[in-house]
N, C-alpha and C. Protein backbone atom coordinates (compact mmCIF):
# COMPACT_ATOMS: atom_id res chain seq x y z
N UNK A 1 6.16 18.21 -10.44
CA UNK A 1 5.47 16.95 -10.18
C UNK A 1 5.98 16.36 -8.87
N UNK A 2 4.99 15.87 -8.07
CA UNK A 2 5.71 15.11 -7.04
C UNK A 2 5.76 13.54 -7.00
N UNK A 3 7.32 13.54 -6.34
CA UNK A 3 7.62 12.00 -6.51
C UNK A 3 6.47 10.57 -6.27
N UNK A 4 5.85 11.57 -5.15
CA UNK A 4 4.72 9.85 -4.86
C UNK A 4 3.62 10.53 -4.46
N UNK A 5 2.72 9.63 -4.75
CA UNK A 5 0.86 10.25 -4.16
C UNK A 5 0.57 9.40 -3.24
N UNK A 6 -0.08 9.80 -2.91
CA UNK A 6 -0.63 8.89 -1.22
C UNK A 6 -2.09 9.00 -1.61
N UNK A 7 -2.83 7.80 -0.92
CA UNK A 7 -4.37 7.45 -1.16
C UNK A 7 -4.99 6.35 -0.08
N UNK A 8 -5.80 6.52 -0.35
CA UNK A 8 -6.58 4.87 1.16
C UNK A 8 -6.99 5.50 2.01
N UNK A 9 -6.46 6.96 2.08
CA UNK A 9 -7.25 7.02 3.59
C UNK A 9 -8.79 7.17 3.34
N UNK A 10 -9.63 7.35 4.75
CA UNK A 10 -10.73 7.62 5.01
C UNK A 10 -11.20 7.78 6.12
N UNK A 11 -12.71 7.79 6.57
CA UNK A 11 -12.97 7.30 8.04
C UNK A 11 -12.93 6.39 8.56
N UNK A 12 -12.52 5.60 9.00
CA UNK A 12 -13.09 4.57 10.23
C UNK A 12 -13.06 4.21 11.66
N UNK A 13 -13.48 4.03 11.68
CA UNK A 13 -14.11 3.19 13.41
C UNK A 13 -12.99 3.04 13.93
N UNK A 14 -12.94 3.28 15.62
CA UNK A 14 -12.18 2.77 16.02
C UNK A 14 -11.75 0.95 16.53
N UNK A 15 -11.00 0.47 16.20
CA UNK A 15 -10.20 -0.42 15.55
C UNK A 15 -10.35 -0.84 14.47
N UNK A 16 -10.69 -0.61 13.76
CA UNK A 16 -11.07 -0.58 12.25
C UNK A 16 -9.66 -0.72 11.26
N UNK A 17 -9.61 -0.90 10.31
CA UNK A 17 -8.38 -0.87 9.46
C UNK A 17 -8.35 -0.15 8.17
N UNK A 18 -7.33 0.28 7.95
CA UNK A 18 -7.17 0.78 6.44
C UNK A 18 -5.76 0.34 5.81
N UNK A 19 -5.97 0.47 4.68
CA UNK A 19 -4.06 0.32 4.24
C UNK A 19 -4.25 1.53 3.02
N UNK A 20 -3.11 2.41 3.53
CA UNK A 20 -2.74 3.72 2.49
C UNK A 20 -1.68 2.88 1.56
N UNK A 21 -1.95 3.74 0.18
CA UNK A 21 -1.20 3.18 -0.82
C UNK A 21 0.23 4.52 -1.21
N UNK A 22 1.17 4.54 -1.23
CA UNK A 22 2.60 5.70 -1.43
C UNK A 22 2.84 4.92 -3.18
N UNK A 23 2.28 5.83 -4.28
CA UNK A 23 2.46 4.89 -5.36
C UNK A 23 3.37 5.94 -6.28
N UNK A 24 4.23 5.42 -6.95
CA UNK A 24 5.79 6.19 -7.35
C UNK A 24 5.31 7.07 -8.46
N UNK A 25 5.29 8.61 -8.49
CA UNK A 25 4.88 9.29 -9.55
C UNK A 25 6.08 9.46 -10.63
N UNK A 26 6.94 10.60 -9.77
CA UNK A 26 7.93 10.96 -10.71
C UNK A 26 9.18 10.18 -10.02
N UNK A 27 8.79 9.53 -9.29
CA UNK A 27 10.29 8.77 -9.05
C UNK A 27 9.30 7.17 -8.26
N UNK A 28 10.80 6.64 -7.87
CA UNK A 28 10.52 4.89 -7.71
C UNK A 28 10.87 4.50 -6.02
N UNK A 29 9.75 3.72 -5.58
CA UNK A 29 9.86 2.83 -4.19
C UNK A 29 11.21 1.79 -4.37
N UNK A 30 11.42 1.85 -5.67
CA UNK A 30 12.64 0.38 -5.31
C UNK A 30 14.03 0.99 -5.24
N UNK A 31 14.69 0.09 -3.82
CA UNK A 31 15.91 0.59 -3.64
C UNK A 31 16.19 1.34 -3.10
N UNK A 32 14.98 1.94 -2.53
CA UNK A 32 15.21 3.31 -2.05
C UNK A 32 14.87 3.07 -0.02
N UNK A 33 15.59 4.05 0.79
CA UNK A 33 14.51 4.02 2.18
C UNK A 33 13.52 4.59 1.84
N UNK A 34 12.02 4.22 2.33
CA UNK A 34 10.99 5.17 1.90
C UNK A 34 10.41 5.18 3.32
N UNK A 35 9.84 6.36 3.67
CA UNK A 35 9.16 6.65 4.80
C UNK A 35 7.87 7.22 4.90
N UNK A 36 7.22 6.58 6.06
CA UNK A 36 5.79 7.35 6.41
C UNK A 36 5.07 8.38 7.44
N UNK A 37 5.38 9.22 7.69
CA UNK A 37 5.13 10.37 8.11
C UNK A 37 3.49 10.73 8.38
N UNK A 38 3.05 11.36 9.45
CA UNK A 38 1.36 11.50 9.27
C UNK A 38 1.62 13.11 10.65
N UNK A 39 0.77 13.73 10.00
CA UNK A 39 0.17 15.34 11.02
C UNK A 39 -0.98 15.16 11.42
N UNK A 40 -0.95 15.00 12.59
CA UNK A 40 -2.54 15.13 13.21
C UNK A 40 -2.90 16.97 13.21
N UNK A 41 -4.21 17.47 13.67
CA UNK A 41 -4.42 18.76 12.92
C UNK A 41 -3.63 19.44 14.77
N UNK A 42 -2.67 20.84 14.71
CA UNK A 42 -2.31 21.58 15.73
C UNK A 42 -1.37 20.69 16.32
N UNK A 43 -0.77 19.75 15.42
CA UNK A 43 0.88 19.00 15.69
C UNK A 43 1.81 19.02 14.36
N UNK A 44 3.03 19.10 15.51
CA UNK A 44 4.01 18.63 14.27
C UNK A 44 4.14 17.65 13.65
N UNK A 45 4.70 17.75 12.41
CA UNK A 45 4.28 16.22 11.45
C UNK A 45 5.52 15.51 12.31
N UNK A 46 5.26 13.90 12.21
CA UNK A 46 5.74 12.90 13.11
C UNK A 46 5.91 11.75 11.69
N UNK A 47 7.51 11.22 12.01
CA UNK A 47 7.83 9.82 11.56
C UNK A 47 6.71 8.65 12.10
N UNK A 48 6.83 7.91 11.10
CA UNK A 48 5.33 6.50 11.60
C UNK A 48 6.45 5.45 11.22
N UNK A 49 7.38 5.32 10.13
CA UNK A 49 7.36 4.27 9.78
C UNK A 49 8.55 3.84 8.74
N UNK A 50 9.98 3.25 8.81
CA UNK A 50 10.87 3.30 7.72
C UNK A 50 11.22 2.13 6.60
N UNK A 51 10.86 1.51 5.57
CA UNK A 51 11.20 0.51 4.93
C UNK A 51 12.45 0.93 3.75
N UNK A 52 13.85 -0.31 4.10
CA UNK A 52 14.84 -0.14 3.93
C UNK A 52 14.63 -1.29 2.65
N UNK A 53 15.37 -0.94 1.87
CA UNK A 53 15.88 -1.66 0.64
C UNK A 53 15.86 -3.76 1.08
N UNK A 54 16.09 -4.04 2.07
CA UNK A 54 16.51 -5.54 1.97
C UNK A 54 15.03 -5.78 2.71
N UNK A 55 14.56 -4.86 2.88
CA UNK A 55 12.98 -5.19 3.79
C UNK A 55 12.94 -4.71 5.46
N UNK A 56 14.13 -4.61 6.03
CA UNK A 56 13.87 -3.93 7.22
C UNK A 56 13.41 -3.29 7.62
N UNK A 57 12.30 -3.49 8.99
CA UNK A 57 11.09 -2.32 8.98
C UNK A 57 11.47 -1.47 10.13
N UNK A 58 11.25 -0.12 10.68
CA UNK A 58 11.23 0.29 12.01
C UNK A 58 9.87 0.99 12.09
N UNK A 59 9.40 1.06 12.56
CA UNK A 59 8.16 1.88 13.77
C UNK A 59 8.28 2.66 14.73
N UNK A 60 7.75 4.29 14.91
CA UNK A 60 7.32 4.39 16.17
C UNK A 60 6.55 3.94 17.21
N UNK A 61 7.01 3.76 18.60
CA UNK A 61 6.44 2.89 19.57
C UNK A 61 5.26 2.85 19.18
N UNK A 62 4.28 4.37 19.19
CA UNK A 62 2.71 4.02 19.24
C UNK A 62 2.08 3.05 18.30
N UNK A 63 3.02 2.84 17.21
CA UNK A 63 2.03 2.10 16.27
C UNK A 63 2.46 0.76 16.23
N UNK A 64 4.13 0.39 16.96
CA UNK A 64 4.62 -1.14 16.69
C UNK A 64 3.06 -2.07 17.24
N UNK A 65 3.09 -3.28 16.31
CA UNK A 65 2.41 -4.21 16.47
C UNK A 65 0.74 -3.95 15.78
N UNK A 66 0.76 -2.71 15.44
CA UNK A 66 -0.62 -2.39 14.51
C UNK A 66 -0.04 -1.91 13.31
N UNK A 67 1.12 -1.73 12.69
CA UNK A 67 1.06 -1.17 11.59
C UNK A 67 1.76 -1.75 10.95
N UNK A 68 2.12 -2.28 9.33
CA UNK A 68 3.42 -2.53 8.82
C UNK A 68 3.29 -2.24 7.54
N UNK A 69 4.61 -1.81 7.18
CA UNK A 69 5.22 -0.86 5.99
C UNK A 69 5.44 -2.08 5.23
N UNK A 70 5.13 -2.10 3.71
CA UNK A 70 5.69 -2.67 2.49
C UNK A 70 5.65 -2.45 1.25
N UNK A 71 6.09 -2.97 0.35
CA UNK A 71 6.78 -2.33 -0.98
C UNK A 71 6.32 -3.34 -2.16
N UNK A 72 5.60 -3.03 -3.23
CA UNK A 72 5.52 -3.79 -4.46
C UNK A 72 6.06 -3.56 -5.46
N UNK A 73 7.69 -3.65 -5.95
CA UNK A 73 8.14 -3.03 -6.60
C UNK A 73 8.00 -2.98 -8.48
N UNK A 74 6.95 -4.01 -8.46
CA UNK A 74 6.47 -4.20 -9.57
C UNK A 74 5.17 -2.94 -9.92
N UNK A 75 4.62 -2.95 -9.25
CA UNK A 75 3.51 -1.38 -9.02
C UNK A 75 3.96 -0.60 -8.41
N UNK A 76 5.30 -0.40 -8.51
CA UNK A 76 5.90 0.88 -7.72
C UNK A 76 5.29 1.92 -6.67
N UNK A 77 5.07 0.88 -5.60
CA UNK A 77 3.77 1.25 -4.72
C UNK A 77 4.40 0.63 -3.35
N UNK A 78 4.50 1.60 -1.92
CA UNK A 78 4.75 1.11 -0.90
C UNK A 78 3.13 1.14 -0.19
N UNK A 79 2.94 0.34 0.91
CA UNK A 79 1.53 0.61 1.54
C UNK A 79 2.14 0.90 3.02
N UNK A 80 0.69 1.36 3.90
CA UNK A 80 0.90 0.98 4.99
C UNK A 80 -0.01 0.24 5.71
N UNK A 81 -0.09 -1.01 6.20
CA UNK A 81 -1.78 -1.52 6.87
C UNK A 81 -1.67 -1.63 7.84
N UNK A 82 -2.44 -0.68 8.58
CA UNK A 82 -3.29 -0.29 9.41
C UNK A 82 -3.96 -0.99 10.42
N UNK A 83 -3.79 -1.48 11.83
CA UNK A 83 -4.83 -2.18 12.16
C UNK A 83 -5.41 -1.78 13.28
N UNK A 84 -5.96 -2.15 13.76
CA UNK A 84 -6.84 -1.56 15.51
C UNK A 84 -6.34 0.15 15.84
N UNK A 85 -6.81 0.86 15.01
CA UNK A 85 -6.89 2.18 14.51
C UNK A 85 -7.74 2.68 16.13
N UNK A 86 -7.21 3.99 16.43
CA UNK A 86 -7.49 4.38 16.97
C UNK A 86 -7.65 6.48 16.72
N UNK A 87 -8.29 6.77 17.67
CA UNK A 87 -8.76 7.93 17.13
C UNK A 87 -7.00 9.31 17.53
N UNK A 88 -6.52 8.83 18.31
CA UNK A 88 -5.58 9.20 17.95
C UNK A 88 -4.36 8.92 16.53
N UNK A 89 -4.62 7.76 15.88
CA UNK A 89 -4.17 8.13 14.77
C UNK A 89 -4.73 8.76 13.53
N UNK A 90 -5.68 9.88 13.91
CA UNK A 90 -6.18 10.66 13.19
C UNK A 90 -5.26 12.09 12.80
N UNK A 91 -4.98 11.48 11.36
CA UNK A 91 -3.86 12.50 10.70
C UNK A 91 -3.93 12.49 9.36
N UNK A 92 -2.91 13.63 9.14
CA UNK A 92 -2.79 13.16 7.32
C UNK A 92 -1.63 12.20 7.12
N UNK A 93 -1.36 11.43 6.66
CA UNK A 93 -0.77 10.55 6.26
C UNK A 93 0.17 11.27 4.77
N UNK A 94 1.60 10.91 5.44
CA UNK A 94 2.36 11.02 3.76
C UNK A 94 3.50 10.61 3.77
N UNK A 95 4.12 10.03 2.81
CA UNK A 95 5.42 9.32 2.39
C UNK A 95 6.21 9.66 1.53
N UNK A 96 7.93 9.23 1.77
CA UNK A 96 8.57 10.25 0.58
C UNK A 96 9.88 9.56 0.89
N UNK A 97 11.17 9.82 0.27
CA UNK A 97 12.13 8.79 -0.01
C UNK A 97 12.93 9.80 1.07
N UNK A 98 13.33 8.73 1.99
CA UNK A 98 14.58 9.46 3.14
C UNK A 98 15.34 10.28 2.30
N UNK A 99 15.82 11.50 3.37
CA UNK A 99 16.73 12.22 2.92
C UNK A 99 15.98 13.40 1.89
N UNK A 100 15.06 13.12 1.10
CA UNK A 100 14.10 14.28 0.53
C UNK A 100 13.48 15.52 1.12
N UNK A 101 13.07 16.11 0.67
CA UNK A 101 12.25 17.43 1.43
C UNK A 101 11.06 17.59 0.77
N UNK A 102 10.90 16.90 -0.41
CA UNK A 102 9.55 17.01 -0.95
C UNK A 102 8.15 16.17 -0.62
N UNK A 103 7.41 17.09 0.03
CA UNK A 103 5.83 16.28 0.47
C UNK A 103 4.88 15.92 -0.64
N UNK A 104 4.17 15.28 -0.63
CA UNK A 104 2.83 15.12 -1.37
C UNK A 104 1.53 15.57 -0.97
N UNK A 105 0.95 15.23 -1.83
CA UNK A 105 -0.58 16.04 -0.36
C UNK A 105 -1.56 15.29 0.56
N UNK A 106 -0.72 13.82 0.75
CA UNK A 106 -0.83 13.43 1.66
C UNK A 106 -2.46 12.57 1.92
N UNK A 107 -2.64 11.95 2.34
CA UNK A 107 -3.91 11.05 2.48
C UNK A 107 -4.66 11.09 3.63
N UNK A 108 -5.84 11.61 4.23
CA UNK A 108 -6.89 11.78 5.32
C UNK A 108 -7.06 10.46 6.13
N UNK A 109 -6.17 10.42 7.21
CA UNK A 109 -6.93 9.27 7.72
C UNK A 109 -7.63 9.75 9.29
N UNK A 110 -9.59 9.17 9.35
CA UNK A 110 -10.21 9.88 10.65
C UNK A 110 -10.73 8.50 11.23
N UNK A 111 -10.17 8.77 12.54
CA UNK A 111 -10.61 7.30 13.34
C UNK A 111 -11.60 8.18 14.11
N UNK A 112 -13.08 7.58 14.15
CA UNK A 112 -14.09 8.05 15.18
C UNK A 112 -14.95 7.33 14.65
N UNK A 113 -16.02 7.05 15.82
CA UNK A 113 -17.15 6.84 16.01
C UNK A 113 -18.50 7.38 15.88
């Protein structure tokens, strides 16, 4: 079983928005670093995004100021929302607790017109 499923993605427009949902299968968002990761298709998968236990967020440059990571630890569910989307962030999207090696299968997100 894997620890978390990923969901939300889809198509949209460029600047358009989405928010992916990282919701805790066999294990839990609380307490934990949890991270967001996304592969565009003929790249290596790439860090997006880190939320630390007291709420501290980090970002890669491309996305600071359009994206932010958070945690509902009552729905054991981290998100990510998405904003002024562009067609370069067309990837799969996936999240998983720092320090892990286990993926999920990750969520489709296609920015185009």
């Amino acid at each position: 079983q894997v620890p978390f499923v990923e969901s939300g993605g889809g198509l949209v427009q460029p600047g358009g928005s989405l928010r992916l949902s990282c919701a805790g299968a066999g294990d839990s968002v609380s307490d934990e670093i949890m991270t967001w990761h996304r592969q565009a298709p003929a790249k290596a998968r790439e860090w997006v995004a880190t939320l630390f236990p007291g709420g501290a967020t980090f970002y890669t440059d491309s996305v600071k100021g359009r994206f932010t990571v958070s945690r509902d630890e009552a729905k054991n569910t981290m998100y990510l929302e998405m904003n002024s989307l562009q067609p370069e962030d067309t990837a799969g999207y996936y999240c998983k607790k720092h320090g892990t090696s286990t993926w999920g299968q990750g969520t489709q997100v296609t920015v185009s017109s």
